[in-house]
PDB file of N, CA and C in Angstrom:
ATOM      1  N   UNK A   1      15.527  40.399  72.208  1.00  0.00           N
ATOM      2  CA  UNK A   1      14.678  39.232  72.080  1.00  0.00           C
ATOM      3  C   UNK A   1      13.342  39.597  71.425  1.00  0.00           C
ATOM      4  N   UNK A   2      12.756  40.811  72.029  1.00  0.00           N
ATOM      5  CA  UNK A   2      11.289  41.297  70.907  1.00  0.00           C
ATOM      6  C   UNK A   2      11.894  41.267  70.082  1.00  0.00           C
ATOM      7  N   UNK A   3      12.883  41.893  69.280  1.00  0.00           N
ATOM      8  CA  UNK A   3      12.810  42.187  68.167  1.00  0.00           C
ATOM      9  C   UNK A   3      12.846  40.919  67.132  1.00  0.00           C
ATOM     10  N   UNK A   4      13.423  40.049  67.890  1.00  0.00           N
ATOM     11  CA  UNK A   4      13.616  38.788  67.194  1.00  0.00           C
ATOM     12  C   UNK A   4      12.474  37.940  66.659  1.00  0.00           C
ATOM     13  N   UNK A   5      11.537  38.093  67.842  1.00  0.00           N
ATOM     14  CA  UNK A   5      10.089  37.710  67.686  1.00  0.00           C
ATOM     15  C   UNK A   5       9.197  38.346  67.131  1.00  0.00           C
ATOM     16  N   UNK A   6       9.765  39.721  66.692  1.00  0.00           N
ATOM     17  CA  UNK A   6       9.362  40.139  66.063  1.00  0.00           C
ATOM     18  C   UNK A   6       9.313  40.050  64.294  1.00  0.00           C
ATOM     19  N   UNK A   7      10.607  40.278  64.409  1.00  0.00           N
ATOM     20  CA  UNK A   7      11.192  39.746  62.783  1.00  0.00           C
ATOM     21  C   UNK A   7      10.724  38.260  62.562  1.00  0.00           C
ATOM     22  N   UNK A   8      10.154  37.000  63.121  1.00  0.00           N
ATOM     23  CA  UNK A   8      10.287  35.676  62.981  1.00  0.00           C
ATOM     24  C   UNK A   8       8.618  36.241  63.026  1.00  0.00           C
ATOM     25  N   UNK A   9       7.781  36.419  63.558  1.00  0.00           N
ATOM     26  CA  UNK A   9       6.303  36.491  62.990  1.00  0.00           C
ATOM     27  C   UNK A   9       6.151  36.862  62.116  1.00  0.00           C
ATOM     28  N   UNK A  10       7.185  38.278  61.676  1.00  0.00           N
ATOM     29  CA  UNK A  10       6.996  39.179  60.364  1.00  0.00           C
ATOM     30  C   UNK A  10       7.200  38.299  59.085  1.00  0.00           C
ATOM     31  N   UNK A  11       8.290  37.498  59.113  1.00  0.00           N
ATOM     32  CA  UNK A  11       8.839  36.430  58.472  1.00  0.00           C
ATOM     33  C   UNK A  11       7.738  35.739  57.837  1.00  0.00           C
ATOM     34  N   UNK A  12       7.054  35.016  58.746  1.00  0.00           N
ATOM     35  CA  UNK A  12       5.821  33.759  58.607  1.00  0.00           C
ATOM     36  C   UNK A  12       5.009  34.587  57.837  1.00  0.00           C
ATOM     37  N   UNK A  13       4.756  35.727  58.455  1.00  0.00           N
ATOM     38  CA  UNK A  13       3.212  36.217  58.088  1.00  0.00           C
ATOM     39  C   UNK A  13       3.801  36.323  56.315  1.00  0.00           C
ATOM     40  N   UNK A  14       4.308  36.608  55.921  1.00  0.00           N
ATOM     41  CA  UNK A  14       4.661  36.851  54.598  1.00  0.00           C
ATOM     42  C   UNK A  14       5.038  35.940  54.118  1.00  0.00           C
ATOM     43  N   UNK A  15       5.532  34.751  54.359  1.00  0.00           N
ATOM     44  CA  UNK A  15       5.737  33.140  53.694  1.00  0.00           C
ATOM     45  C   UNK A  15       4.217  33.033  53.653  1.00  0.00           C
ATOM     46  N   UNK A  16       3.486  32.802  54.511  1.00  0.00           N
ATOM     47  CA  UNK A  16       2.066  32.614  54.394  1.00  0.00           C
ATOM     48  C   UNK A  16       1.228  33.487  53.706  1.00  0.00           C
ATOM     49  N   UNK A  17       1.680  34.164  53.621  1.00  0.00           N
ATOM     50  CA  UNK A  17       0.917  35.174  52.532  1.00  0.00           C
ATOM     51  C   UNK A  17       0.710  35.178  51.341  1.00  0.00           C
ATOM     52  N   UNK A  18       2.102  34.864  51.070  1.00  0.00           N
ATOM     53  CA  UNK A  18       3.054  34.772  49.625  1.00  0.00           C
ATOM     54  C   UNK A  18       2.149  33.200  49.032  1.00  0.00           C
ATOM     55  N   UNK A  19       2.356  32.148  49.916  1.00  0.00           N
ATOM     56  CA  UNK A  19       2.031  30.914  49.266  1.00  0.00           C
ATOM     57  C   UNK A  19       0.608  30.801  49.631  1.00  0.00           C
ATOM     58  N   UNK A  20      -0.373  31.221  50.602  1.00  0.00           N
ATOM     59  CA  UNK A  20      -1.380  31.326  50.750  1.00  0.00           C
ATOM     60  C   UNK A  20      -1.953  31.419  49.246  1.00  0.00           C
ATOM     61  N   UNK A  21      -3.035  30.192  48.715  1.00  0.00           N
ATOM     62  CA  UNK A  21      -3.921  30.330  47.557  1.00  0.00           C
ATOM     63  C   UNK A  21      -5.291  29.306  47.594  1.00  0.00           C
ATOM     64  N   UNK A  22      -6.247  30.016  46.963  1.00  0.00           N
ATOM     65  CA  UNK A  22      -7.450  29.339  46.581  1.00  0.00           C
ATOM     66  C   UNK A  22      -7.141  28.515  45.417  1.00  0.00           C
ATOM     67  N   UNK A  23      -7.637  26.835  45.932  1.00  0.00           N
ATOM     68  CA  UNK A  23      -7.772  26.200  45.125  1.00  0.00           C
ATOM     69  C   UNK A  23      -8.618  26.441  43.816  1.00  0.00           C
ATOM     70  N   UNK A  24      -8.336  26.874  42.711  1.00  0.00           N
ATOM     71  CA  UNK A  24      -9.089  26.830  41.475  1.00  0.00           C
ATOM     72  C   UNK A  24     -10.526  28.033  41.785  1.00  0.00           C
ATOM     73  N   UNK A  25      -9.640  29.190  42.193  1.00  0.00           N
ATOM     74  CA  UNK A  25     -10.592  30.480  42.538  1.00  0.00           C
ATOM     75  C   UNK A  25     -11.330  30.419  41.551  1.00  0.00           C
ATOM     76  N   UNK A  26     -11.269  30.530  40.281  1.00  0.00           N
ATOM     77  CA  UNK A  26     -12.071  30.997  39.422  1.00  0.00           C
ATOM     78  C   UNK A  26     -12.239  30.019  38.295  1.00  0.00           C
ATOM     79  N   UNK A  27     -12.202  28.624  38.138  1.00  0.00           N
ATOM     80  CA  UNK A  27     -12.639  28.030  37.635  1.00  0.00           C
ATOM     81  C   UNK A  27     -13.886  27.657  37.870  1.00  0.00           C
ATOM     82  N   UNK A  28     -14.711  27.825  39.102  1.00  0.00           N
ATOM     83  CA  UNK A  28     -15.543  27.319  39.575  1.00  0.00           C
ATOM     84  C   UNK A  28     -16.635  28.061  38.889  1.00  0.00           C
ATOM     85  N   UNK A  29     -16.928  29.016  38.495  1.00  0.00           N
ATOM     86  CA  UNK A  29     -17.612  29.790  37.856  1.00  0.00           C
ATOM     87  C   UNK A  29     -18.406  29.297  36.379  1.00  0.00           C
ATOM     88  N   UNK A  30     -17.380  28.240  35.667  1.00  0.00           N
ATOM     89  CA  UNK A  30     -18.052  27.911  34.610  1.00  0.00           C
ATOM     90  C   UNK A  30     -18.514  26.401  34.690  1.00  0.00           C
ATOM     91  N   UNK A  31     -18.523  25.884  35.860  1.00  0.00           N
ATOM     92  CA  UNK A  31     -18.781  24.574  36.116  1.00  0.00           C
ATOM     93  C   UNK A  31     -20.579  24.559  36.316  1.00  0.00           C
ATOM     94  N   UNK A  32     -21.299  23.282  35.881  1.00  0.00           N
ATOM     95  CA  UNK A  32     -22.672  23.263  36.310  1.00  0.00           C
ATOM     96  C   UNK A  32     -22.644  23.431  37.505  1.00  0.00           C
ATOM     97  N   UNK A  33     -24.293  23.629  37.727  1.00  0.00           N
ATOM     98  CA  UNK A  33     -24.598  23.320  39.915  1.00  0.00           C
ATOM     99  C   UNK A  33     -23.997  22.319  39.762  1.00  0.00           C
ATOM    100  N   UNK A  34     -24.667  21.326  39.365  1.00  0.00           N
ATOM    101  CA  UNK A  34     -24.335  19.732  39.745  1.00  0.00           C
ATOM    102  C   UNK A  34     -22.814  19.639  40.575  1.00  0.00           C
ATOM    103  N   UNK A  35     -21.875  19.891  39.335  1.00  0.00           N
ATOM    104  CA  UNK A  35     -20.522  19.568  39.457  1.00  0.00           C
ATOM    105  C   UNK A  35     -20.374  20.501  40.481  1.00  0.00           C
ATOM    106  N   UNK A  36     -20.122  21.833  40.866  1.00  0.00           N
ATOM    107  CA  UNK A  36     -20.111  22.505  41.383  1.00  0.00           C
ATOM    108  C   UNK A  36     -20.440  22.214  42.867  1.00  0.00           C
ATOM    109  N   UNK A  37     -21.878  21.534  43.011  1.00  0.00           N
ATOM    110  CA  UNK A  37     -22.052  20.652  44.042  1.00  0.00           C
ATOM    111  C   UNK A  37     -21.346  19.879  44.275  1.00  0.00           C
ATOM    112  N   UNK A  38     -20.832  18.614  43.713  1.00  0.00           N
ATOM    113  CA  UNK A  38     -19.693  18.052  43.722  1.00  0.00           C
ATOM    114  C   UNK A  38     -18.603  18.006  44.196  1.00  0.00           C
ATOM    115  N   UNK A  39     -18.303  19.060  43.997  1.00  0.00           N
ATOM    116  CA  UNK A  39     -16.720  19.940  43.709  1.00  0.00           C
ATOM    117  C   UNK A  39     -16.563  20.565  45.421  1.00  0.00           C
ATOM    118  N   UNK A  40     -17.694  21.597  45.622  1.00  0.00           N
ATOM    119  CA  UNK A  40     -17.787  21.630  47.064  1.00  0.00           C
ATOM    120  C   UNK A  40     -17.967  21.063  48.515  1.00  0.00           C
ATOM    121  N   UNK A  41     -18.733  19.759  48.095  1.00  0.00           N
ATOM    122  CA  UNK A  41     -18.800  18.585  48.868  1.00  0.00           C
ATOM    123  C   UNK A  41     -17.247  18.252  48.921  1.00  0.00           C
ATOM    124  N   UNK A  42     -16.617  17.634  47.663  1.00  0.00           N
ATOM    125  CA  UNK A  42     -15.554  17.015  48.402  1.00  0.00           C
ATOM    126  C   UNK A  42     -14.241  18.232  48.772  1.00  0.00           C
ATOM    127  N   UNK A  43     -14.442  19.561  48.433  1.00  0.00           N
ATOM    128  CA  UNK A  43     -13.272  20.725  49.183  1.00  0.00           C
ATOM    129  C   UNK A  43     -13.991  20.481  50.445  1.00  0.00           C
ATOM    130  N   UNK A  44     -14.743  20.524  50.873  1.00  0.00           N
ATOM    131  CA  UNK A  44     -15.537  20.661  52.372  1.00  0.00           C
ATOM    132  C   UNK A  44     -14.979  19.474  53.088  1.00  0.00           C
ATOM    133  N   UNK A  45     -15.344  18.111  52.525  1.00  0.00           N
ATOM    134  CA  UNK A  45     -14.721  16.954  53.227  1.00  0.00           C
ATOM    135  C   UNK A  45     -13.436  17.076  53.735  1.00  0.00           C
ATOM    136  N   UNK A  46     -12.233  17.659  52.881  1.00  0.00           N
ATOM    137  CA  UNK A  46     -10.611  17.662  52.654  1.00  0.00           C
ATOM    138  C   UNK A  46     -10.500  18.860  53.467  1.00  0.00           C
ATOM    139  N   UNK A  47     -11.564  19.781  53.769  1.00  0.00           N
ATOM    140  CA  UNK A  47     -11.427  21.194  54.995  1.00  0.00           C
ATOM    141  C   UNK A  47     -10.736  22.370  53.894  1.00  0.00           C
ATOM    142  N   UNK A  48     -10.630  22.181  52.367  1.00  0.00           N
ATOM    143  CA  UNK A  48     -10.119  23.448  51.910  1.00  0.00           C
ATOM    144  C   UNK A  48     -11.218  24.001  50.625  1.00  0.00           C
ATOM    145  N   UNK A  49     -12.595  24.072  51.692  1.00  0.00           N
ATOM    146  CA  UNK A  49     -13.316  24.684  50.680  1.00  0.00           C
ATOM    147  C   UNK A  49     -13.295  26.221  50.617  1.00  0.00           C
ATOM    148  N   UNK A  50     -13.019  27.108  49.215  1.00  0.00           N
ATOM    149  CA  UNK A  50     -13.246  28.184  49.627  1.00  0.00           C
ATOM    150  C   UNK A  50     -14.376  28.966  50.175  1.00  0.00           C
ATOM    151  N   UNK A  51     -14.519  30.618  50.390  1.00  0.00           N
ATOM    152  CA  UNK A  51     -15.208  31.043  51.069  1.00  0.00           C
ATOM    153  C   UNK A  51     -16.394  31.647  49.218  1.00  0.00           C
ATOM    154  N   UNK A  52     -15.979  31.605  48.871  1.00  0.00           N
ATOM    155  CA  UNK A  52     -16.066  32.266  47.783  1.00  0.00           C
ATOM    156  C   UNK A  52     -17.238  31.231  46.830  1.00  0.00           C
ATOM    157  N   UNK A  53     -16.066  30.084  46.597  1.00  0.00           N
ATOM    158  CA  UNK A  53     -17.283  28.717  46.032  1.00  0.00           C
ATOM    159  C   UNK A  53     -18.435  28.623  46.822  1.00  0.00           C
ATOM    160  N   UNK A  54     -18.079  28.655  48.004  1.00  0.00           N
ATOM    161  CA  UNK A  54     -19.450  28.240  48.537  1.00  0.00           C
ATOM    162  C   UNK A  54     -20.567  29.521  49.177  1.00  0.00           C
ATOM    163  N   UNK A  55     -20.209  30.610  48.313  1.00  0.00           N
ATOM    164  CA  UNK A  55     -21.377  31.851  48.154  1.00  0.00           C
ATOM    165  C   UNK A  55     -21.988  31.242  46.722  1.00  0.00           C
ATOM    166  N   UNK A  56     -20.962  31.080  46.053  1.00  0.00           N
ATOM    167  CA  UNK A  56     -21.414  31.097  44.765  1.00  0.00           C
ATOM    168  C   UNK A  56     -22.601  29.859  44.614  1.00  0.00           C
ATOM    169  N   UNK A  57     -22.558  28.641  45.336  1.00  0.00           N
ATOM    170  CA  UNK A  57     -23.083  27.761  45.106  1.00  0.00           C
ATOM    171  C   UNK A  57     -24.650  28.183  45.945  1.00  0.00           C
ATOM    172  N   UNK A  58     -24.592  28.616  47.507  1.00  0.00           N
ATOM    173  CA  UNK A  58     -25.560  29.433  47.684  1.00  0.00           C
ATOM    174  C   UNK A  58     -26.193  29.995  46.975  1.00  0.00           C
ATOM    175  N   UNK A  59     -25.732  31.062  45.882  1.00  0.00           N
ATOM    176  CA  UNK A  59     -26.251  32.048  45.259  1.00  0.00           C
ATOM    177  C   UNK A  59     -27.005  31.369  44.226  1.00  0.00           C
ATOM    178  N   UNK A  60     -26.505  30.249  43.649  1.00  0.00           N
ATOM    179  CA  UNK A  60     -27.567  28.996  42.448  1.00  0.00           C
ATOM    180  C   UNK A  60     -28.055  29.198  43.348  1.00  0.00           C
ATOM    181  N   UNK A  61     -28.533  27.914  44.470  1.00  0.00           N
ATOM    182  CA  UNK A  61     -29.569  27.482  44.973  1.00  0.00           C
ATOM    183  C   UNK A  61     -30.535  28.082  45.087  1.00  0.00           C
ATOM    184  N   UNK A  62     -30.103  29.598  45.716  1.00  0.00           N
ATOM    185  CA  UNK A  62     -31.318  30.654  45.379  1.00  0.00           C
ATOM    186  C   UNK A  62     -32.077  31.411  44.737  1.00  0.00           C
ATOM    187  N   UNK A  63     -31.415  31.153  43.306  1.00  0.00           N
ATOM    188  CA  UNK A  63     -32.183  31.550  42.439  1.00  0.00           C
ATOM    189  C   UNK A  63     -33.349  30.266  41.609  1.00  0.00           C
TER     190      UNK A  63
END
């Protein structure tokens, strides 16, 4: 029976892995603040903002 539960987490973790992706990782880079602002507001609303966009958008603001 471990082993079973074992193999069936092992399973997931690698379906999820495999299809696990950032929405538009690296498009975000050539977009204005503005849009960019935009863009992160509504990933934030929908709960799939990345971790990444929203350094980057930090990182405008502070300069």
């Amino acid at each position: 029976m471990k082993n079973i539960t074992l193999t069936i987490a092992l399973a997931l973790l690698a379906v999820t892995s495999t299809y696990a992706s950032v929405p538009e990782s690296t498009s975000y880079s050539t977009l204005t603040t503005n849009e960019l602002e935009d863009k992160v507001e509504q990933l934030s609303l929908s709960g799939e903002l990345p971790f990444e966009m929203g350094l980057e958008l930090m990182k405008r603001w502070s300069e």
